[in-house]
PDB file of N, CA and C in Angstrom:
ATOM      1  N   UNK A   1      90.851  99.075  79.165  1.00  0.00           N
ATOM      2  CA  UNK A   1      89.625  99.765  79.552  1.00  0.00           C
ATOM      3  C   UNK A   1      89.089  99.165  80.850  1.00  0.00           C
ATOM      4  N   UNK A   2      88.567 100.092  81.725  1.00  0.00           N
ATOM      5  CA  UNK A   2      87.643  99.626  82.564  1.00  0.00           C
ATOM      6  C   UNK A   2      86.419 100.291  82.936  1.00  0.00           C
ATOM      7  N   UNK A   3      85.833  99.390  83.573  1.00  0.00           N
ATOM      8  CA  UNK A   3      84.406  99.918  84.639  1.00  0.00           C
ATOM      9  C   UNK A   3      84.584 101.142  85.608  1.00  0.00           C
ATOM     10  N   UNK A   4      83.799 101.817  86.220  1.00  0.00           N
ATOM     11  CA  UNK A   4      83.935 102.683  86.740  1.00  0.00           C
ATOM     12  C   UNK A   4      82.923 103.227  87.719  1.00  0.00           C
ATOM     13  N   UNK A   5      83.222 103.132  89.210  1.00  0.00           N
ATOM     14  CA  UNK A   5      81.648 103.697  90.348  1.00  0.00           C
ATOM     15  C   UNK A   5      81.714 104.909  90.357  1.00  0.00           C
ATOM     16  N   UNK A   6      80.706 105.341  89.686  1.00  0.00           N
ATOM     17  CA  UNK A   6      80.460 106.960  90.252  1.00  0.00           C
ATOM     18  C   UNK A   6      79.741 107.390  91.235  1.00  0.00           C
ATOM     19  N   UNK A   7      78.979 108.284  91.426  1.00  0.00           N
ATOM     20  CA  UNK A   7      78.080 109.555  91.959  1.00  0.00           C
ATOM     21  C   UNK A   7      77.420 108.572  92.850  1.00  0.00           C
ATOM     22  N   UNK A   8      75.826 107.649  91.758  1.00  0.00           N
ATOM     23  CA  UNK A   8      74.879 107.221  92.379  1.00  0.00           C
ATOM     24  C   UNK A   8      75.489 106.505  93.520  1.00  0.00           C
ATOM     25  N   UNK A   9      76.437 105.790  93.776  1.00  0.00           N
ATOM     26  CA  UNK A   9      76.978 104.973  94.715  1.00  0.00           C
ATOM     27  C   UNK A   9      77.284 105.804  96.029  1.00  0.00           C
ATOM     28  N   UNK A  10      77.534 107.058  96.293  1.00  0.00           N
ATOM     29  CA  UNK A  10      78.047 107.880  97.098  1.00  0.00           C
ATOM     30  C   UNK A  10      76.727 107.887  98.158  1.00  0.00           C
ATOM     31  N   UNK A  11      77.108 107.676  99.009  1.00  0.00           N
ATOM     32  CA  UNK A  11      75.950 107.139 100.679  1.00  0.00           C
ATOM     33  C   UNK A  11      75.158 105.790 100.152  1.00  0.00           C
ATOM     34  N   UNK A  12      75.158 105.110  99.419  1.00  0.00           N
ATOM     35  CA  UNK A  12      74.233 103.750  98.711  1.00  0.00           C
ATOM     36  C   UNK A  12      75.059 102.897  99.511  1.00  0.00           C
ATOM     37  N   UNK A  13      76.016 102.608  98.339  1.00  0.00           N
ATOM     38  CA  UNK A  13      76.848 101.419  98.643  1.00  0.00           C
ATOM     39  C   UNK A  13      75.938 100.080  98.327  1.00  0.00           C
ATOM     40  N   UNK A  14      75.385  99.430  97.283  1.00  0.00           N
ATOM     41  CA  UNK A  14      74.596  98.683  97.107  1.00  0.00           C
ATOM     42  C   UNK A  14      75.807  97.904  96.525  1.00  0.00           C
ATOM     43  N   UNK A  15      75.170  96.461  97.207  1.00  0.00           N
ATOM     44  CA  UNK A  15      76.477  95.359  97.020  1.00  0.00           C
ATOM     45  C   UNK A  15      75.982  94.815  96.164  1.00  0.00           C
ATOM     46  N   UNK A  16      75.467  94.538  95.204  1.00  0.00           N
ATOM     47  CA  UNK A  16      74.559  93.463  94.544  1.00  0.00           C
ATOM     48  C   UNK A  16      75.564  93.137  93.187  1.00  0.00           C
ATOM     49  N   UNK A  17      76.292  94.259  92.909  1.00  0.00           N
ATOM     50  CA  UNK A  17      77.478  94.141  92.010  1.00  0.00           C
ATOM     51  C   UNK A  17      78.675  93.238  92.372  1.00  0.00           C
ATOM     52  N   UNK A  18      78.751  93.517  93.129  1.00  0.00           N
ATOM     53  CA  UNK A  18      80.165  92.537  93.399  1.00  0.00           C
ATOM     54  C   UNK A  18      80.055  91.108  94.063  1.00  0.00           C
ATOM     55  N   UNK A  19      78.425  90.083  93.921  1.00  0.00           N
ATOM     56  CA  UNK A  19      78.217  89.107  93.985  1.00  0.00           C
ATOM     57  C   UNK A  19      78.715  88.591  92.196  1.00  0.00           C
ATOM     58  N   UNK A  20      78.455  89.093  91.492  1.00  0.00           N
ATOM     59  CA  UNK A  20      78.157  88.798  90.411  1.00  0.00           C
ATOM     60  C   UNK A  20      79.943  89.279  89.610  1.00  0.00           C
ATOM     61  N   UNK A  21      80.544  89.836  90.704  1.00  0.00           N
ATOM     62  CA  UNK A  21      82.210  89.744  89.676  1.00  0.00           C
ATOM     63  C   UNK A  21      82.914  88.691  89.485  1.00  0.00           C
ATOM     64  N   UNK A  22      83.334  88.491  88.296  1.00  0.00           N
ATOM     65  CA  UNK A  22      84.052  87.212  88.654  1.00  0.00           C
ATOM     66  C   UNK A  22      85.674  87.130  88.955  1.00  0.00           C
ATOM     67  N   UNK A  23      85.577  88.394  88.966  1.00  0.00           N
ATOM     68  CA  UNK A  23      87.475  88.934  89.020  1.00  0.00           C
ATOM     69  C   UNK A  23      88.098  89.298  91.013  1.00  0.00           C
ATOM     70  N   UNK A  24      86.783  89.528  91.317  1.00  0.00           N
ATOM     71  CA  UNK A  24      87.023  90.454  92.564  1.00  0.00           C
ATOM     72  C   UNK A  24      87.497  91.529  92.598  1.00  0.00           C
ATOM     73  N   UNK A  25      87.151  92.592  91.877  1.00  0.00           N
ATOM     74  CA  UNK A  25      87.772  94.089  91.887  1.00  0.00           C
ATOM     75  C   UNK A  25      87.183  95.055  92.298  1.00  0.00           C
ATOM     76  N   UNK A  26      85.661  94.467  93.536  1.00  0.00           N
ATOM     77  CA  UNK A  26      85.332  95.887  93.919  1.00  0.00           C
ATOM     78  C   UNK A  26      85.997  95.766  94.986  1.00  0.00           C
ATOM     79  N   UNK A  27      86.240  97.150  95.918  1.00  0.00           N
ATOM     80  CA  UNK A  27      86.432  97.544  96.652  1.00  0.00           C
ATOM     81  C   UNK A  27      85.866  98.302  97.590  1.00  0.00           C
ATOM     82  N   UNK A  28      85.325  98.797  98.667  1.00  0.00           N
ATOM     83  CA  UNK A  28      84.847  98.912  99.985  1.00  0.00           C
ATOM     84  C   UNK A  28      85.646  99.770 100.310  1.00  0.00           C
ATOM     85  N   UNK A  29      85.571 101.476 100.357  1.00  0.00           N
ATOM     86  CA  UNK A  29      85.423 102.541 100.808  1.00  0.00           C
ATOM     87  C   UNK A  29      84.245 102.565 101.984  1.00  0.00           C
ATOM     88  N   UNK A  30      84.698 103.624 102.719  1.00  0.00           N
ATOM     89  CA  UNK A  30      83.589 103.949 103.589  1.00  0.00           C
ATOM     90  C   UNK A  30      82.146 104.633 103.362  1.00  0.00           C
ATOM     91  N   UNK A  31      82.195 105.060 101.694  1.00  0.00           N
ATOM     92  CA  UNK A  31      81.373 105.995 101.182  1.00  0.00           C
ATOM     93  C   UNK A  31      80.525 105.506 100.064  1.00  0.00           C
ATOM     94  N   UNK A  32      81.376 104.523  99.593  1.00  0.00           N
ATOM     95  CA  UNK A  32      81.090 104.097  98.081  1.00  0.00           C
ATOM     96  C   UNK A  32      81.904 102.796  98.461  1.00  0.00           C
ATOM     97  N   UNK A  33      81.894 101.910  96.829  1.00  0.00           N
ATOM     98  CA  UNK A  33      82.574 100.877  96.260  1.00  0.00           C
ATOM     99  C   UNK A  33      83.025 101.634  95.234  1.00  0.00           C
ATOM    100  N   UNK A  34      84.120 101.324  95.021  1.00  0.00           N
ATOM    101  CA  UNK A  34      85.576 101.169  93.812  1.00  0.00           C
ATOM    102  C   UNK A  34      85.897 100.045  93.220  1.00  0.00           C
ATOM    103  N   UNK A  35      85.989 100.187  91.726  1.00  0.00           N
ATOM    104  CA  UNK A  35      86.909  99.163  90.819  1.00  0.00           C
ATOM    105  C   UNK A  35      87.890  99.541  90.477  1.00  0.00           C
ATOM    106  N   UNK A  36      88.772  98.614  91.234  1.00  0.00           N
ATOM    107  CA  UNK A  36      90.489  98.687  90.789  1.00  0.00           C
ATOM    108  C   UNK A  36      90.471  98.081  88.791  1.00  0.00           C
ATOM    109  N   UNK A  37      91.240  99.355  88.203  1.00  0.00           N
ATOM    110  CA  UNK A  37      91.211  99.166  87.220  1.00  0.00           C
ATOM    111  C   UNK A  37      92.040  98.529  86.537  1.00  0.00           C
ATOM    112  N   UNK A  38      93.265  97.964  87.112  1.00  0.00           N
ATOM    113  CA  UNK A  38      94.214  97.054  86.561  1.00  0.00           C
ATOM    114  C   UNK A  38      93.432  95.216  86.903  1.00  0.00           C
ATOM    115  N   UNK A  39      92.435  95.391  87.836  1.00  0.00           N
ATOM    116  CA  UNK A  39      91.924  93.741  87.679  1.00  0.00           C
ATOM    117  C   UNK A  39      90.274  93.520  87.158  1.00  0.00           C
ATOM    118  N   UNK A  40      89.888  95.162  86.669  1.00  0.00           N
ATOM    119  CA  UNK A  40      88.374  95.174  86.243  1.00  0.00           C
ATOM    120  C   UNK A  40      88.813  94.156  84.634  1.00  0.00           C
ATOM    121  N   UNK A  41      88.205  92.885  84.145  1.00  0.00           N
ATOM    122  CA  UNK A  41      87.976  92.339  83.004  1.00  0.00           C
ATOM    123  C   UNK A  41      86.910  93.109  81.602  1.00  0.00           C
ATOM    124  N   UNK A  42      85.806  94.314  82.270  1.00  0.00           N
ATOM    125  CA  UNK A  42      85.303  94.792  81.098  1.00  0.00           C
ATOM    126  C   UNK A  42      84.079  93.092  80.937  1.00  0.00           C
ATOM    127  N   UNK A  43      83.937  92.746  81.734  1.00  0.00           N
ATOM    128  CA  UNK A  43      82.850  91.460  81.660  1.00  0.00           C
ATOM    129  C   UNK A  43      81.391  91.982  81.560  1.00  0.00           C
ATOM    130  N   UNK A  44      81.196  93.725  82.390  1.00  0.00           N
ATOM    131  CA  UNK A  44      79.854  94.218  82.123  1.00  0.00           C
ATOM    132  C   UNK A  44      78.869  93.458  83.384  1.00  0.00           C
ATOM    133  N   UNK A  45      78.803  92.544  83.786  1.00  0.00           N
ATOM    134  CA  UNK A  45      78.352  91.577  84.503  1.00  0.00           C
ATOM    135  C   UNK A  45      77.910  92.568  85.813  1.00  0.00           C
ATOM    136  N   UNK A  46      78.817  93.509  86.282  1.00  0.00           N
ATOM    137  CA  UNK A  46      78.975  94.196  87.404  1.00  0.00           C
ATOM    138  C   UNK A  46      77.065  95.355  87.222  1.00  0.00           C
ATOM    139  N   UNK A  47      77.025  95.605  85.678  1.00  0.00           N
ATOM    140  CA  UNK A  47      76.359  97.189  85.442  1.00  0.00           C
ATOM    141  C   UNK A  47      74.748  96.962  85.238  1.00  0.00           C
ATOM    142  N   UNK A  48      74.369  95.721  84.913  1.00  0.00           N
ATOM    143  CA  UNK A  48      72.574  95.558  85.361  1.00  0.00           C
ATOM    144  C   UNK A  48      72.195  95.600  86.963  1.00  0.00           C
ATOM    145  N   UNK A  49      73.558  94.704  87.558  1.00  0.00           N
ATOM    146  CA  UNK A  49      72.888  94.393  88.850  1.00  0.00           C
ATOM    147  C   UNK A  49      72.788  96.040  89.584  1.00  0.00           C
ATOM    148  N   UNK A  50      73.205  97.372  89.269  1.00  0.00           N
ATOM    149  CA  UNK A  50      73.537  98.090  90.107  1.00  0.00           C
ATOM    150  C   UNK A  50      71.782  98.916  90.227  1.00  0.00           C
ATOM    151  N   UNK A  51      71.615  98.208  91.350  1.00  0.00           N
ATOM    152  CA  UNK A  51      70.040  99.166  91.249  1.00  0.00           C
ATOM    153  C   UNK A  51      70.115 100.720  91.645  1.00  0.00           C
ATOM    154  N   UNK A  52      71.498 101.781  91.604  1.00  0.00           N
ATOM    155  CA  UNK A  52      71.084 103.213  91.455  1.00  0.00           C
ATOM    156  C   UNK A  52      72.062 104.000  89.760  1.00  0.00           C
ATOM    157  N   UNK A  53      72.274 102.799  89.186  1.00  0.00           N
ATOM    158  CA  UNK A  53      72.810 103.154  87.895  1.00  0.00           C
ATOM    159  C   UNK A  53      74.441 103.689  88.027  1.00  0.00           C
ATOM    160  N   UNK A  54      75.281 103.096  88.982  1.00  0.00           N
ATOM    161  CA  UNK A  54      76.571 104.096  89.036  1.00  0.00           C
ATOM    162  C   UNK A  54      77.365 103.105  88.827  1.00  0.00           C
ATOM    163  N   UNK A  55      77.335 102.552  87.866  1.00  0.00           N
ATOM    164  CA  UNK A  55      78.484 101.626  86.964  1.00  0.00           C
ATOM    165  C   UNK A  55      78.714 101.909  85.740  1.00  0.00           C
ATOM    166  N   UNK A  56      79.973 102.242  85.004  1.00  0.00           N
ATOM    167  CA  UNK A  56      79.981 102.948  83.636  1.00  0.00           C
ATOM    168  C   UNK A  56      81.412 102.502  83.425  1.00  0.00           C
ATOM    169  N   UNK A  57      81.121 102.303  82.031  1.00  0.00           N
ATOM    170  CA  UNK A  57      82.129 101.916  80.865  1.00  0.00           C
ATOM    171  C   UNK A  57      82.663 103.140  80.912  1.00  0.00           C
ATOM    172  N   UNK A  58      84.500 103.414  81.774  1.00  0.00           N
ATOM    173  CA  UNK A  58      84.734 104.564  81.248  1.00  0.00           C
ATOM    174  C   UNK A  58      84.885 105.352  80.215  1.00  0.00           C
ATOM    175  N   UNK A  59      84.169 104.822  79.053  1.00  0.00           N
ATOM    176  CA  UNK A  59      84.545 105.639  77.637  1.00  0.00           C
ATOM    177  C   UNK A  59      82.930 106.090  77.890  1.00  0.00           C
ATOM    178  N   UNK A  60      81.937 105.362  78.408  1.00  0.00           N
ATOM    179  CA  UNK A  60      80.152 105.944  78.692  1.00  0.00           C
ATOM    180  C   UNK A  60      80.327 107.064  79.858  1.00  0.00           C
ATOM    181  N   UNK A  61      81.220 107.201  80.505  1.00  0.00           N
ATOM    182  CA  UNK A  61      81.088 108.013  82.082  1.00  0.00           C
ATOM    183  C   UNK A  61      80.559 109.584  81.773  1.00  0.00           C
ATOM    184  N   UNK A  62      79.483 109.657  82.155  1.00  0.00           N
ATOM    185  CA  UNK A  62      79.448 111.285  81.954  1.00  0.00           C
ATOM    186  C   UNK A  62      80.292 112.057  82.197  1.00  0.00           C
ATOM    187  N   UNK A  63      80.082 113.137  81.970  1.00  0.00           N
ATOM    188  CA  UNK A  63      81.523 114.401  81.977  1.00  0.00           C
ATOM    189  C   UNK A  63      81.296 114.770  83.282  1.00  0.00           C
ATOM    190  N   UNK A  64      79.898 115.084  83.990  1.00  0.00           N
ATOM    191  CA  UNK A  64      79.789 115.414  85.348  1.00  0.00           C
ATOM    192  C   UNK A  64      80.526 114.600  86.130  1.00  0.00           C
ATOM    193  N   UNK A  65      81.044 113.399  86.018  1.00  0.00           N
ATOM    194  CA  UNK A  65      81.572 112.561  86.660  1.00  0.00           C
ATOM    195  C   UNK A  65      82.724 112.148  86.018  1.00  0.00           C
ATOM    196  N   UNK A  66      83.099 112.711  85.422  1.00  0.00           N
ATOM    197  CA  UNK A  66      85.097 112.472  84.974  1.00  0.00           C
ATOM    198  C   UNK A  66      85.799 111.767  86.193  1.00  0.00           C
ATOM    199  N   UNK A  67      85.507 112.918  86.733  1.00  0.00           N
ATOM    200  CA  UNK A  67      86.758 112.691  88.445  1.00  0.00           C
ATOM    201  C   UNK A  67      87.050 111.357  89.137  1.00  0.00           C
ATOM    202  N   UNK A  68      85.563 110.610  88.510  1.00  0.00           N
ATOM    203  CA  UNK A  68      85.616 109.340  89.351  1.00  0.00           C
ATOM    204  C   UNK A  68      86.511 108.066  88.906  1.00  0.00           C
ATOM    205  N   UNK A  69      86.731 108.559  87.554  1.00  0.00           N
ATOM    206  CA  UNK A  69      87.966 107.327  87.391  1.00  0.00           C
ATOM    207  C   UNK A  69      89.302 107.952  87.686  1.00  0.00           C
ATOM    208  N   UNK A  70      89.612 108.356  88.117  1.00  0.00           N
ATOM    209  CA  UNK A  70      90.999 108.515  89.093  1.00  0.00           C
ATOM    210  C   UNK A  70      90.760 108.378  90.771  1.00  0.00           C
ATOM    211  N   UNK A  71      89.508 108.832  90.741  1.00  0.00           N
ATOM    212  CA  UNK A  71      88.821 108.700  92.285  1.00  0.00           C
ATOM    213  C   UNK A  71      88.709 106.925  91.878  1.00  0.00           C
ATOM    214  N   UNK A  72      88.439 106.096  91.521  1.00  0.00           N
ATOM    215  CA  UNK A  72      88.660 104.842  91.758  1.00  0.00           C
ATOM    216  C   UNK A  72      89.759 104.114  91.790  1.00  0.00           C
ATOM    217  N   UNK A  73      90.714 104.500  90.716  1.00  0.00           N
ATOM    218  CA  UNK A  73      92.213 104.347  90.939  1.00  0.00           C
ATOM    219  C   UNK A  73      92.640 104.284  91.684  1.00  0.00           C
ATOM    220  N   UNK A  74      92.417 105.332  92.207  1.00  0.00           N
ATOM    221  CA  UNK A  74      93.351 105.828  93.847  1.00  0.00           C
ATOM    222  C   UNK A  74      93.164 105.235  94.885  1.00  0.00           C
ATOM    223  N   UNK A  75      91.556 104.910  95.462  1.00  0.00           N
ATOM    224  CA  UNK A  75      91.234 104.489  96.385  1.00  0.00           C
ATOM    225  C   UNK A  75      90.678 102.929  96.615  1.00  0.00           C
ATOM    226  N   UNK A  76      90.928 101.948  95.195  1.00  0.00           N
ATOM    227  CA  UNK A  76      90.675 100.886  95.254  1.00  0.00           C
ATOM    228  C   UNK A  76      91.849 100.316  96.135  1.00  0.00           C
ATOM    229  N   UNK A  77      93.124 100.246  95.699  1.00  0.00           N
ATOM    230  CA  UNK A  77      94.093 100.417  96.294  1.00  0.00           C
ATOM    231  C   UNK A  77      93.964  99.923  97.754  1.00  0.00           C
ATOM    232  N   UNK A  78      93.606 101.300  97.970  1.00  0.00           N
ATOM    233  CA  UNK A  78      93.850 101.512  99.637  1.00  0.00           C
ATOM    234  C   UNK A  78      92.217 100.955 100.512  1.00  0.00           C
ATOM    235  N   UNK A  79      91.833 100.043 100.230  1.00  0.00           N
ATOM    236  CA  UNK A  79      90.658  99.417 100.480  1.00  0.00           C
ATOM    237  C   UNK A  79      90.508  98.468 100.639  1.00  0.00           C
ATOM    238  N   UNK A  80      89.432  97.887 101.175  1.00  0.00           N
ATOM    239  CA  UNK A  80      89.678  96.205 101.229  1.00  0.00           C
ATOM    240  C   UNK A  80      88.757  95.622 100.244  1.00  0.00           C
ATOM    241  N   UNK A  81      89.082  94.468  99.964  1.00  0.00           N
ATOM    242  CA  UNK A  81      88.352  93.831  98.589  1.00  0.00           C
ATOM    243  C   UNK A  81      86.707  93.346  99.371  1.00  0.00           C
ATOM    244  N   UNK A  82      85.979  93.627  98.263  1.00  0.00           N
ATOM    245  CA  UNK A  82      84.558  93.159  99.033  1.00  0.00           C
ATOM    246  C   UNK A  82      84.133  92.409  98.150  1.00  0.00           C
ATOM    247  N   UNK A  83      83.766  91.082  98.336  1.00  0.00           N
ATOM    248  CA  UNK A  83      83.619  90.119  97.948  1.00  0.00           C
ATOM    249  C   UNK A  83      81.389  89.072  97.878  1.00  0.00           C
ATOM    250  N   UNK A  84      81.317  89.702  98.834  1.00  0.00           N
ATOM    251  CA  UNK A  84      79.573  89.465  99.409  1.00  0.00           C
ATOM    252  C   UNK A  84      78.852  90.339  99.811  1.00  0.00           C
ATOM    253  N   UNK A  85      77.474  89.993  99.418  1.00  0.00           N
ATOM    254  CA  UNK A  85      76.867  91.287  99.587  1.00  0.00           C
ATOM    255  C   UNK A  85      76.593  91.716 101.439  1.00  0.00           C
ATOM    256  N   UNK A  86      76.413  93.066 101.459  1.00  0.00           N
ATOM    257  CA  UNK A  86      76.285  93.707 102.778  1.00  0.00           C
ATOM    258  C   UNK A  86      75.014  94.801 102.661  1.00  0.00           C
ATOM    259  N   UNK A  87      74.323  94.891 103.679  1.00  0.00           N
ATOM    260  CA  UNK A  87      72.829  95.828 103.627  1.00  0.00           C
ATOM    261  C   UNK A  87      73.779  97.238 103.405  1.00  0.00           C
ATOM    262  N   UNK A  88      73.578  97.738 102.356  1.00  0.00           N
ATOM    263  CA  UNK A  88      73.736  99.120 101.744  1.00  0.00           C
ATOM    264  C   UNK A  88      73.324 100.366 102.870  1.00  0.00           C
ATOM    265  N   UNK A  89      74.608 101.288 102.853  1.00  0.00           N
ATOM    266  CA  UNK A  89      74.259 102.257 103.391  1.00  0.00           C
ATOM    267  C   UNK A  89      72.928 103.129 103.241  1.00  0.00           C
ATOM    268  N   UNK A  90      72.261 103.138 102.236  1.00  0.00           N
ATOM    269  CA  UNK A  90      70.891 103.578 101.972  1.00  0.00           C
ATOM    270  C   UNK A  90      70.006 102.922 102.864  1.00  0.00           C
ATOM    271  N   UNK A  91      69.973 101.711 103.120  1.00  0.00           N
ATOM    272  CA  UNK A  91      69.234 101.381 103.968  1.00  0.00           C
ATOM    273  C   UNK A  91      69.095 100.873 105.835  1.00  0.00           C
ATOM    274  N   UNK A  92      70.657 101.797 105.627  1.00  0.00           N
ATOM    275  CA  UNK A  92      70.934 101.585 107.218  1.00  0.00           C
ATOM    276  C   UNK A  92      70.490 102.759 107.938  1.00  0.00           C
TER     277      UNK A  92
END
């Protein structure tokens, strides 16, 4: 099982999650952050800090947002690992 960025993250990009991973599995899209799901641990650690709510237990993921766990799959991948926080596209 893993974690999963959806919707709220799309133009945000709020880093405050991936201070607090202890695995390093987000990832840094140009649009959003992604969790690669072969190194997400399921630690939870990632889903208080997210101040627009777009972190989900993929078995919790709403149905409006299915798409996004293959949309994270795919594009964790091809991304670079982000490790510290950065001023969020919301507030640039």
């Amino acid at each position: 099982m893993t974690h999963v960025v959806a919707q709220p993250c799309f133009d945000c990009k709020y880093t405050d999650c991936v201070v607090v991973c202890p695995v390093e599995c987000f990832y840094e899209g140009e649009q959003m952050l992604y969790i690669h799901p072969d190194e997400c641990i399921d630690c939870e650690a990632c889903v208080p800090e997210c101040p627009v709510d777009a972190i989900f237990h993929e078995d919790n993921l709403p149905e409006e947002w299915s798409a996004f766990t293959e949309l994270n799959a795919e594009m964790a991948p091809k991304c670079e690992v982000i490790t510290e926080q950065k001023e969020p596209l919301a507030e640039r």
